[in-house]
PDB file of N, CA and C in Angstrom:
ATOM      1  N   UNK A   1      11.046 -22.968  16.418  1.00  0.00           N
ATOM      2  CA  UNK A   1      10.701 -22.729  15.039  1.00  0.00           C
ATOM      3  C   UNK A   1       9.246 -22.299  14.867  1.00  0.00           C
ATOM      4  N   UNK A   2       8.081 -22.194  15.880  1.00  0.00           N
ATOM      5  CA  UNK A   2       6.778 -22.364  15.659  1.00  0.00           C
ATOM      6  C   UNK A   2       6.841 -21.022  15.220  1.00  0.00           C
ATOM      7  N   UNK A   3       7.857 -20.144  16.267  1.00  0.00           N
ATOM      8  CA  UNK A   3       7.966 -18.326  16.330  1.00  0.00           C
ATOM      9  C   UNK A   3       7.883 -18.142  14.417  1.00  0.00           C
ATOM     10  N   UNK A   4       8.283 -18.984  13.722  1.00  0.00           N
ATOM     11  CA  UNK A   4       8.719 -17.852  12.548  1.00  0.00           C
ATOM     12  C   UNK A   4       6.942 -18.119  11.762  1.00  0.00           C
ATOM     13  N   UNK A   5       5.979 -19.179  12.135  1.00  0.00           N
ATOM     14  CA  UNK A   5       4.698 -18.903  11.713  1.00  0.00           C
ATOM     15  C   UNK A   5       3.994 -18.072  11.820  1.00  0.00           C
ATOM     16  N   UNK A   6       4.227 -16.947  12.821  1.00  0.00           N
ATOM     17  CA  UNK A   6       3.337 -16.087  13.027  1.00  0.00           C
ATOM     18  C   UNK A   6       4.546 -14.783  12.822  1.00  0.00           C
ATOM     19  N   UNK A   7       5.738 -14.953  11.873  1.00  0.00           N
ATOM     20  CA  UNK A   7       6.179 -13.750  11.191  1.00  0.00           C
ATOM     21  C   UNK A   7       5.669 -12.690  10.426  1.00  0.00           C
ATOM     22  N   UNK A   8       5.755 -11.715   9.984  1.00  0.00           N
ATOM     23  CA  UNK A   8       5.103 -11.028   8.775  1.00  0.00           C
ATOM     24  C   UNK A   8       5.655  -9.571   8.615  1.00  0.00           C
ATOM     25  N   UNK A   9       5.730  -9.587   7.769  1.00  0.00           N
ATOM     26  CA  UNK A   9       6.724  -8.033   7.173  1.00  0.00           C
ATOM     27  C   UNK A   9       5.981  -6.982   8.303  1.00  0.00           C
ATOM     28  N   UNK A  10       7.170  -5.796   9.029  1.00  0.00           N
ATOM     29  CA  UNK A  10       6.378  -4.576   9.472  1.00  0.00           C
ATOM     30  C   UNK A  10       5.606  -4.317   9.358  1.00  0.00           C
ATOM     31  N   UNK A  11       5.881  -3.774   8.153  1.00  0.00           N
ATOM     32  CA  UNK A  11       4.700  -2.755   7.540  1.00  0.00           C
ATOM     33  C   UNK A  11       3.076  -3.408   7.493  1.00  0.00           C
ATOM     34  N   UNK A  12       3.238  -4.268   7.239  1.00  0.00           N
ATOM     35  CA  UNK A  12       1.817  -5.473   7.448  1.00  0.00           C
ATOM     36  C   UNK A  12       0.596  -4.872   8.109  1.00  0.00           C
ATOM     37  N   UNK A  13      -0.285  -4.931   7.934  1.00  0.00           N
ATOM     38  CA  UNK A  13      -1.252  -4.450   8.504  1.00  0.00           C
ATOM     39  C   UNK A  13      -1.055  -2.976   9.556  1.00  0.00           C
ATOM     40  N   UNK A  14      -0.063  -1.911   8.943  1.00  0.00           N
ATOM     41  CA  UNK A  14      -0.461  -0.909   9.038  1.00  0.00           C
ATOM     42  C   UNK A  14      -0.590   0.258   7.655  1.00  0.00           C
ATOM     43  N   UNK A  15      -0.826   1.526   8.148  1.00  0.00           N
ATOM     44  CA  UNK A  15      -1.498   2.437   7.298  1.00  0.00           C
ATOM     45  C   UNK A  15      -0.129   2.938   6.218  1.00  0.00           C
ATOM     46  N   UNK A  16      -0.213   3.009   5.152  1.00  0.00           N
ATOM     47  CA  UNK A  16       1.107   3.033   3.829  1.00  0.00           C
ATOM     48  C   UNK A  16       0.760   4.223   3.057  1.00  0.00           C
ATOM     49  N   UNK A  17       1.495   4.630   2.420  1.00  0.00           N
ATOM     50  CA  UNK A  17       1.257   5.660   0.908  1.00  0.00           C
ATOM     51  C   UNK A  17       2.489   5.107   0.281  1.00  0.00           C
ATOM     52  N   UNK A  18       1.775   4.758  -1.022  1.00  0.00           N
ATOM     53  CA  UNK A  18       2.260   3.728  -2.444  1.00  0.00           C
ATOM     54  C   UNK A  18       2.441   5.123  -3.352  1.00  0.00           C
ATOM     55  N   UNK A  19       3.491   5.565  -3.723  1.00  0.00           N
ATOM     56  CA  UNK A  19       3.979   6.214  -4.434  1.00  0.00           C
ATOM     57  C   UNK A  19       4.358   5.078  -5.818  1.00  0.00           C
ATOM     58  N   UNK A  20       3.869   6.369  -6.813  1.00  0.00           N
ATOM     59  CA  UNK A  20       4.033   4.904  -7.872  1.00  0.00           C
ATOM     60  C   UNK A  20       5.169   5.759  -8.867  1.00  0.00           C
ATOM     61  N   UNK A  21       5.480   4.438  -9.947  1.00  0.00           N
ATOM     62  CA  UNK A  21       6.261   4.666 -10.930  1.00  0.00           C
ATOM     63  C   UNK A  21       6.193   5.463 -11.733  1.00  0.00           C
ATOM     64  N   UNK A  22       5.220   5.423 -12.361  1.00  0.00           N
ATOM     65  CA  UNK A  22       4.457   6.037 -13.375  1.00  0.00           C
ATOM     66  C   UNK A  22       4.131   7.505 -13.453  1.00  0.00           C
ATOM     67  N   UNK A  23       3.754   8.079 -12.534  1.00  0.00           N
ATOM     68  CA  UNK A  23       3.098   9.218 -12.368  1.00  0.00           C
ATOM     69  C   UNK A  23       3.638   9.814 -10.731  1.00  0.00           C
ATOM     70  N   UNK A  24       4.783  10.953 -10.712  1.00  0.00           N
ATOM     71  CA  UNK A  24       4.864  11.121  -9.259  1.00  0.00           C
ATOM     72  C   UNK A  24       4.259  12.064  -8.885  1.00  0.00           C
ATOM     73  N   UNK A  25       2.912  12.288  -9.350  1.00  0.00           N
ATOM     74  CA  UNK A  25       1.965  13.532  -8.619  1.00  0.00           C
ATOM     75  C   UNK A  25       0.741  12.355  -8.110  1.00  0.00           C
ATOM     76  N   UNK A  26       0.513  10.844  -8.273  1.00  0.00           N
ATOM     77  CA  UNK A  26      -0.222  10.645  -7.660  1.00  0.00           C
ATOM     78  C   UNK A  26      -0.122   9.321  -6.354  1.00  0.00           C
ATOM     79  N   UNK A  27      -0.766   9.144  -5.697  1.00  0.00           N
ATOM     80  CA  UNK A  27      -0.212   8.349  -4.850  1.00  0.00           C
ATOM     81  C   UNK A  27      -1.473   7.612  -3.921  1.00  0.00           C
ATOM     82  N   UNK A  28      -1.673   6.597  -3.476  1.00  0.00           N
ATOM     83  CA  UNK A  28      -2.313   6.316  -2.688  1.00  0.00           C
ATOM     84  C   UNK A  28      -1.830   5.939  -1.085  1.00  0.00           C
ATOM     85  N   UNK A  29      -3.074   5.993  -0.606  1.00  0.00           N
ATOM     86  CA  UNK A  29      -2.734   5.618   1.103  1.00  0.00           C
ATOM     87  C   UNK A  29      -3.951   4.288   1.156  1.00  0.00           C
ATOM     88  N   UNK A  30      -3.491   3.630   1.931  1.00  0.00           N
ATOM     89  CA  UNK A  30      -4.280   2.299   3.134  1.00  0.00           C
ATOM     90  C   UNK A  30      -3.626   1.559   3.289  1.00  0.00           C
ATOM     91  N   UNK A  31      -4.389   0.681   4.424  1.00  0.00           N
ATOM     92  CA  UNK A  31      -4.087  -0.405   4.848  1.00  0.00           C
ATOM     93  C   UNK A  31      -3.185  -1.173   4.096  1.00  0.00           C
ATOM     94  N   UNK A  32      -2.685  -1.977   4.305  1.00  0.00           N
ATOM     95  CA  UNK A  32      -1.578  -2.827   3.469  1.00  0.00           C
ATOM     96  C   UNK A  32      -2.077  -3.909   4.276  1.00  0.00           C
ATOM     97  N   UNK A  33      -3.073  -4.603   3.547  1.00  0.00           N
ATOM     98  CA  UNK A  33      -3.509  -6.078   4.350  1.00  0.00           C
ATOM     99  C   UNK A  33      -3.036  -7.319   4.093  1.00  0.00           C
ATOM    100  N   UNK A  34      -2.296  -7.646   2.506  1.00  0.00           N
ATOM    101  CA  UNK A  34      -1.331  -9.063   2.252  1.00  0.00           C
ATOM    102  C   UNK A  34      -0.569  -8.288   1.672  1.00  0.00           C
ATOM    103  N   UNK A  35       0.724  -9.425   1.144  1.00  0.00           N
ATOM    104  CA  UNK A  35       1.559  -9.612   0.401  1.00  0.00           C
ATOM    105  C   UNK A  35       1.629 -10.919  -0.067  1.00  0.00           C
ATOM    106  N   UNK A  36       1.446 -11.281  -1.314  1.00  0.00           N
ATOM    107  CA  UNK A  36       1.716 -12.525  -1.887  1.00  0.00           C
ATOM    108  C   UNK A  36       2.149 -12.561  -3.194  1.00  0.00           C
ATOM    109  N   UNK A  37       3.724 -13.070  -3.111  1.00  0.00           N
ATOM    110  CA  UNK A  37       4.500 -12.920  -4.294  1.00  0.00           C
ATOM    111  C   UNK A  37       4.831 -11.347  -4.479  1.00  0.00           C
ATOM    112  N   UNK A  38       4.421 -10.734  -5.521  1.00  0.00           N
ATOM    113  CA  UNK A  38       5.381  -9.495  -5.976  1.00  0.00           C
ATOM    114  C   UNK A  38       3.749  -8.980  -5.946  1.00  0.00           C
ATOM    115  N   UNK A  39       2.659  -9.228  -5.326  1.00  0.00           N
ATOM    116  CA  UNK A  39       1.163  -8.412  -5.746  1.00  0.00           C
ATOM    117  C   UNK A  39       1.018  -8.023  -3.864  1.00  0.00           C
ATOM    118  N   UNK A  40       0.508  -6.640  -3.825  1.00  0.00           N
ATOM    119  CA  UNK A  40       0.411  -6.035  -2.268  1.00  0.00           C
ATOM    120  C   UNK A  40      -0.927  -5.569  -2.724  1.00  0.00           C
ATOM    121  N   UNK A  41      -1.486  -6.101  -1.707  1.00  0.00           N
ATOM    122  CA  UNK A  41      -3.270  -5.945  -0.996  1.00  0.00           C
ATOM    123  C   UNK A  41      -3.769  -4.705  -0.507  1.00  0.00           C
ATOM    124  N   UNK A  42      -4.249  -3.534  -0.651  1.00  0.00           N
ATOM    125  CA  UNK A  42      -4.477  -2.756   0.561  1.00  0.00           C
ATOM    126  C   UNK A  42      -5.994  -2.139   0.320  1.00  0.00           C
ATOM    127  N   UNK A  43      -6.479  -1.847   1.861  1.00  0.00           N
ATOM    128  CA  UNK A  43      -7.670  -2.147   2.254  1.00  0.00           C
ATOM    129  C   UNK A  43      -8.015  -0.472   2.339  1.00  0.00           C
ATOM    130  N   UNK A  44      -9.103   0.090   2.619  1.00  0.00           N
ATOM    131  CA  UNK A  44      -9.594   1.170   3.112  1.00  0.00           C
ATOM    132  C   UNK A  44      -8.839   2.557   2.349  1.00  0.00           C
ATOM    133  N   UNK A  45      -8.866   2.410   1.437  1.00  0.00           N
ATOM    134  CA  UNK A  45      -7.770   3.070   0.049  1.00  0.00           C
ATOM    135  C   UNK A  45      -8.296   4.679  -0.207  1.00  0.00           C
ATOM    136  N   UNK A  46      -7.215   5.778   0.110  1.00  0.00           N
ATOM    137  CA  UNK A  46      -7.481   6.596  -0.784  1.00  0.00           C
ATOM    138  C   UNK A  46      -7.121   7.316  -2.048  1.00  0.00           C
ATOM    139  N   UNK A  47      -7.253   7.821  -2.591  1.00  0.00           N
ATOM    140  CA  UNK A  47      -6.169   8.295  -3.688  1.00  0.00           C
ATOM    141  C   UNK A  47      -6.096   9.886  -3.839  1.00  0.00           C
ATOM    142  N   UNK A  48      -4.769   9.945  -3.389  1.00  0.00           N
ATOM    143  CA  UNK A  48      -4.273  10.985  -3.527  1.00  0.00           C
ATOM    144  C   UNK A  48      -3.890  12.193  -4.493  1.00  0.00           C
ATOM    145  N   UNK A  49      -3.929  13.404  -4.740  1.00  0.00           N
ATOM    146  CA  UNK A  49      -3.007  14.047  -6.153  1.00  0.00           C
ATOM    147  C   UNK A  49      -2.932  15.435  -5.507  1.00  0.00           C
ATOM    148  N   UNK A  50      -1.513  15.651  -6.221  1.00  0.00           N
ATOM    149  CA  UNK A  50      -1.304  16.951  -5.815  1.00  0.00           C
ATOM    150  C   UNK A  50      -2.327  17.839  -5.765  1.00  0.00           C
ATOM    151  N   UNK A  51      -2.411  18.973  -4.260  1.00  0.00           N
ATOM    152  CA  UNK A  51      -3.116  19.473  -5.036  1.00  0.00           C
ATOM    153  C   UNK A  51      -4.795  19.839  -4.418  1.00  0.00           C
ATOM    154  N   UNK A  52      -4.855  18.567  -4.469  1.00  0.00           N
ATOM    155  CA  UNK A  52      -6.556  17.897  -4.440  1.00  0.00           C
ATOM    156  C   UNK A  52      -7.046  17.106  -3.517  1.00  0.00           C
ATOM    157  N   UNK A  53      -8.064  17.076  -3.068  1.00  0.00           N
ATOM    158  CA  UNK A  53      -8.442  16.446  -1.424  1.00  0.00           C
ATOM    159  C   UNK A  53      -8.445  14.896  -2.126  1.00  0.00           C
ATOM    160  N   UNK A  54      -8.206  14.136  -1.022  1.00  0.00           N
ATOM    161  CA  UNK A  54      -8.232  12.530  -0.993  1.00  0.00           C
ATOM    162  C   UNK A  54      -9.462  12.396  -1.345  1.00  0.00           C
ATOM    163  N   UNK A  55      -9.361  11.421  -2.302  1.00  0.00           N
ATOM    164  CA  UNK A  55     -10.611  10.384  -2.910  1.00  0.00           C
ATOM    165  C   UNK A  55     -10.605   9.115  -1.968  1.00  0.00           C
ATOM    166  N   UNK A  56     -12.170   9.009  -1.771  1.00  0.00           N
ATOM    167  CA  UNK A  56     -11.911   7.577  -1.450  1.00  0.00           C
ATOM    168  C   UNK A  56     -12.581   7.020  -2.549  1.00  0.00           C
ATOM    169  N   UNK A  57     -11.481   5.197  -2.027  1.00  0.00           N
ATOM    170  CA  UNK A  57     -11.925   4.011  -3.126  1.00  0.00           C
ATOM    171  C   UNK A  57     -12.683   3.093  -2.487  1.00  0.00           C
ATOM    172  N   UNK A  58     -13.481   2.154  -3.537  1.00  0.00           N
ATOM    173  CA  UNK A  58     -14.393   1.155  -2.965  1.00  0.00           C
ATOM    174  C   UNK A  58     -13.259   0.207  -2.819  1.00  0.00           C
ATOM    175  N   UNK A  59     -13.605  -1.123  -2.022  1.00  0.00           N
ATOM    176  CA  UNK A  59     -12.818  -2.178  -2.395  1.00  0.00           C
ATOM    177  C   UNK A  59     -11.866  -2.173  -2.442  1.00  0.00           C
ATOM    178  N   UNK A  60     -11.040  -3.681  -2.401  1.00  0.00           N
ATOM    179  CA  UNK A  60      -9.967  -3.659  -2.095  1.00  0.00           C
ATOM    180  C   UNK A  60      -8.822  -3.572  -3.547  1.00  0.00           C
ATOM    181  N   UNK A  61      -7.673  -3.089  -3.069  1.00  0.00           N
ATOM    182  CA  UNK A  61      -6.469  -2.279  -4.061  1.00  0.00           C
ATOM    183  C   UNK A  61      -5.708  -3.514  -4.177  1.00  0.00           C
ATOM    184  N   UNK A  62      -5.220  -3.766  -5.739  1.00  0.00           N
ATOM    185  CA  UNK A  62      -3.781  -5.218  -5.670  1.00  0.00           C
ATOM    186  C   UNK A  62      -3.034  -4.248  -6.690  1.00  0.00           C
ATOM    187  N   UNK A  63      -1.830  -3.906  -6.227  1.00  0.00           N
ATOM    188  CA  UNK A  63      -0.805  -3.642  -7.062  1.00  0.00           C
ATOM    189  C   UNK A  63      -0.089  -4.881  -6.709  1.00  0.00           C
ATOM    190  N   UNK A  64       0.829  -4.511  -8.245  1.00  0.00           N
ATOM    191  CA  UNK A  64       2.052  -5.218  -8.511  1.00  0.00           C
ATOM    192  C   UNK A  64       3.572  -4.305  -7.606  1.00  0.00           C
ATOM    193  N   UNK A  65       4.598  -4.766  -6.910  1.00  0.00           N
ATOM    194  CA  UNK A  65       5.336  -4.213  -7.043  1.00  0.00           C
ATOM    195  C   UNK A  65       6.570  -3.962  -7.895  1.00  0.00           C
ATOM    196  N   UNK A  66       6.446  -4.472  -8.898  1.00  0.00           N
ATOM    197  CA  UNK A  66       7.200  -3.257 -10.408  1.00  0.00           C
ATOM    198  C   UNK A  66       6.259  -1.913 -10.387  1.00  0.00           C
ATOM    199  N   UNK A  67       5.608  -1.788  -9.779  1.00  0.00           N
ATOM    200  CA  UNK A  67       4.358  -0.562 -10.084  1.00  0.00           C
ATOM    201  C   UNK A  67       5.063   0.488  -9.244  1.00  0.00           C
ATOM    202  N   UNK A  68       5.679  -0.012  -8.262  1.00  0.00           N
ATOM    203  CA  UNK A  68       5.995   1.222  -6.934  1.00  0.00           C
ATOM    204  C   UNK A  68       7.254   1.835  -7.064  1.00  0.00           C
ATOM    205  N   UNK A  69       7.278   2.936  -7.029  1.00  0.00           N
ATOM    206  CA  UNK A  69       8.526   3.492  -7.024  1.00  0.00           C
ATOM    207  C   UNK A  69       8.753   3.302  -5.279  1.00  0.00           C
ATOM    208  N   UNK A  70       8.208   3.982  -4.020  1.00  0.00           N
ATOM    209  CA  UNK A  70       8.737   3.542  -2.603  1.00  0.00           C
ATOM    210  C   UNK A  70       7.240   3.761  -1.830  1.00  0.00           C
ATOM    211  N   UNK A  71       7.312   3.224  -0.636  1.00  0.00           N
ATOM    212  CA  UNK A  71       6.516   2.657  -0.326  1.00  0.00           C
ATOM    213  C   UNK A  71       6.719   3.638   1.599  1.00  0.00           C
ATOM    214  N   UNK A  72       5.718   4.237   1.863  1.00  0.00           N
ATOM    215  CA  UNK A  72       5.760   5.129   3.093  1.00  0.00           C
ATOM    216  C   UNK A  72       4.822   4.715   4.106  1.00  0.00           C
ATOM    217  N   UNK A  73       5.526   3.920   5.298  1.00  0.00           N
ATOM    218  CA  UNK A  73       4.747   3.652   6.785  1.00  0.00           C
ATOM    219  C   UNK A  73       4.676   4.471   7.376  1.00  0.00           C
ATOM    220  N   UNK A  74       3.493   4.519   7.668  1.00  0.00           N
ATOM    221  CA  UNK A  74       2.854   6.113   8.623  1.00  0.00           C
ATOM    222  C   UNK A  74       3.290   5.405   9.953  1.00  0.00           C
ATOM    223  N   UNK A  75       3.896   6.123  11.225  1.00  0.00           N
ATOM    224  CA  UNK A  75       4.326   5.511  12.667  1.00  0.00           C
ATOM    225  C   UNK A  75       2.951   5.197  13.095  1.00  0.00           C
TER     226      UNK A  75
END
């Protein structure tokens, strides 16, 4: 049983693009560093839009997931 303490979703600490609900021309990419409850963490953030070169963000990103339409792990 000790095995399931050191479980944690895939995607976990690798690189994501958060396609959101709201708006499907914009999107972000990073790290995906927690998950706790229905709120996802991600670190080293850029933001994306059609179109237009990546922005980067300061600091760290908390969406909700009601916010996401799907959610893309880079290999």
């Amino acid at each position: 049983m000790h095995w399931l303490l050191f479980w944690r979703p895939p995607c976990l600490l690798r690189r994501v693009v958060v396609n959101f609900t709201a708006d499907s021309t914009e999107a972000i990419e990073g790290v995906l560093w927690s998950y706790r409850g229905g709120w996802l963490t991600l670190r080293d953030v850029s933001a994306l839009k059609t179109g237009g070169p990546a922005v980067a963000m300061v600091g760290d990103v908390v969406i909700h997931r009601s916010q996401i339409k799907f959610l893309q792990v880079a290999p």
